[in-house]
Protein backbone atom coordinates (compact mmCIF):
# COMPACT_ATOMS: atom_id res chain seq x y z
CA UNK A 1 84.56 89.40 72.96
CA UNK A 2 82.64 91.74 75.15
CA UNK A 3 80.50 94.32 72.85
CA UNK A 4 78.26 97.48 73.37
CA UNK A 5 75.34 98.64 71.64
CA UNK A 6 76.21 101.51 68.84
CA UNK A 7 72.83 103.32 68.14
CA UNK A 8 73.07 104.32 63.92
CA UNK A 9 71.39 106.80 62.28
CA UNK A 10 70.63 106.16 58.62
CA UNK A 11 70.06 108.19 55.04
CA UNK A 12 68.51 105.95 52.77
CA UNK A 13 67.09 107.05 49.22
CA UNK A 14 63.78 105.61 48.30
CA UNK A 15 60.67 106.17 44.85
CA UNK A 16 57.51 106.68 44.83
CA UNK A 17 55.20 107.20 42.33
CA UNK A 18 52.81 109.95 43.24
CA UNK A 19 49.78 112.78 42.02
CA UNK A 20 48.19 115.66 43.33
CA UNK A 21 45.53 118.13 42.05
CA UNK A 22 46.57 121.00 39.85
CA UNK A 23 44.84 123.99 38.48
CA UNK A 24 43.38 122.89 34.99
CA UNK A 25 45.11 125.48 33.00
CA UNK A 26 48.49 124.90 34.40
CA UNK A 27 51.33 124.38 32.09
CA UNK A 28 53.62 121.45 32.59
CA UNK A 29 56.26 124.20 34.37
CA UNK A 30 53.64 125.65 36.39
CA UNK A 31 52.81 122.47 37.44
CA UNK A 32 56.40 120.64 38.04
CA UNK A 33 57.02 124.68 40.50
CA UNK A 34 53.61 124.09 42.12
CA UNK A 35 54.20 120.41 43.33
CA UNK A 36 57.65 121.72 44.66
CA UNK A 37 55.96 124.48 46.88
CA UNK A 38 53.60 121.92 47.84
CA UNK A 39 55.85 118.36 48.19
CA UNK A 40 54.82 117.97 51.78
CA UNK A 41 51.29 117.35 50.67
CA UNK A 42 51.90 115.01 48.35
CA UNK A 43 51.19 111.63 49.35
CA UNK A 44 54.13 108.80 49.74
CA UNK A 45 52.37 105.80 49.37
CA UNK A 46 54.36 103.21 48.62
CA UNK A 47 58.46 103.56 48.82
CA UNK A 48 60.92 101.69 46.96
CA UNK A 49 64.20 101.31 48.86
CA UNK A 50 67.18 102.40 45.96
CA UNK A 51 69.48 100.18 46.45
CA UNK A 52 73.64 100.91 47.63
CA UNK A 53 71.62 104.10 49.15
CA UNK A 54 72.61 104.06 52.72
CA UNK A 55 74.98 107.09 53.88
CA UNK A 56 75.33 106.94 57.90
CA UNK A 57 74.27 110.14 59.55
CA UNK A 58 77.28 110.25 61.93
CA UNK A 59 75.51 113.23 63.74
CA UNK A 60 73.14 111.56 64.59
CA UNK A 61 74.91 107.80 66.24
CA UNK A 62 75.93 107.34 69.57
CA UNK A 63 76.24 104.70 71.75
CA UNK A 64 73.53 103.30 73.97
CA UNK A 65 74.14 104.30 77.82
């Protein structure tokens, strides 16, 4: 069987467990909306693959030339 190469583009959910700095007064909301304005700048550090997460982003596959 003859075959061709079928580039895939993949969603997969991972966890981390995380911190970042908060004023000292902050209430518990204040601080859960002030990590979401700032979630780029909160470090990764370790992921943890979830698993059965994988959707295939079919926008984004095509095959290799």
């Amino acid at each position: 069987m003859e075959t061709k190469t079928f580039n895939v583009s993949l969603i997969v959910k991972c966890y981390t467990n995380s911190s970042i700095q908060v004023p000292k007064d902050f209430t518990f909301e204040q601080a859960i909306e002030y990590a979401k304005s700032h979630i780029r700048e909160i470090p990764l550090g370790q992921l943890d693959y979830i698993d059965d997460s994988d959707v295939i982003d079919e926008d984004n596959c095509d095959f290799e030339e």
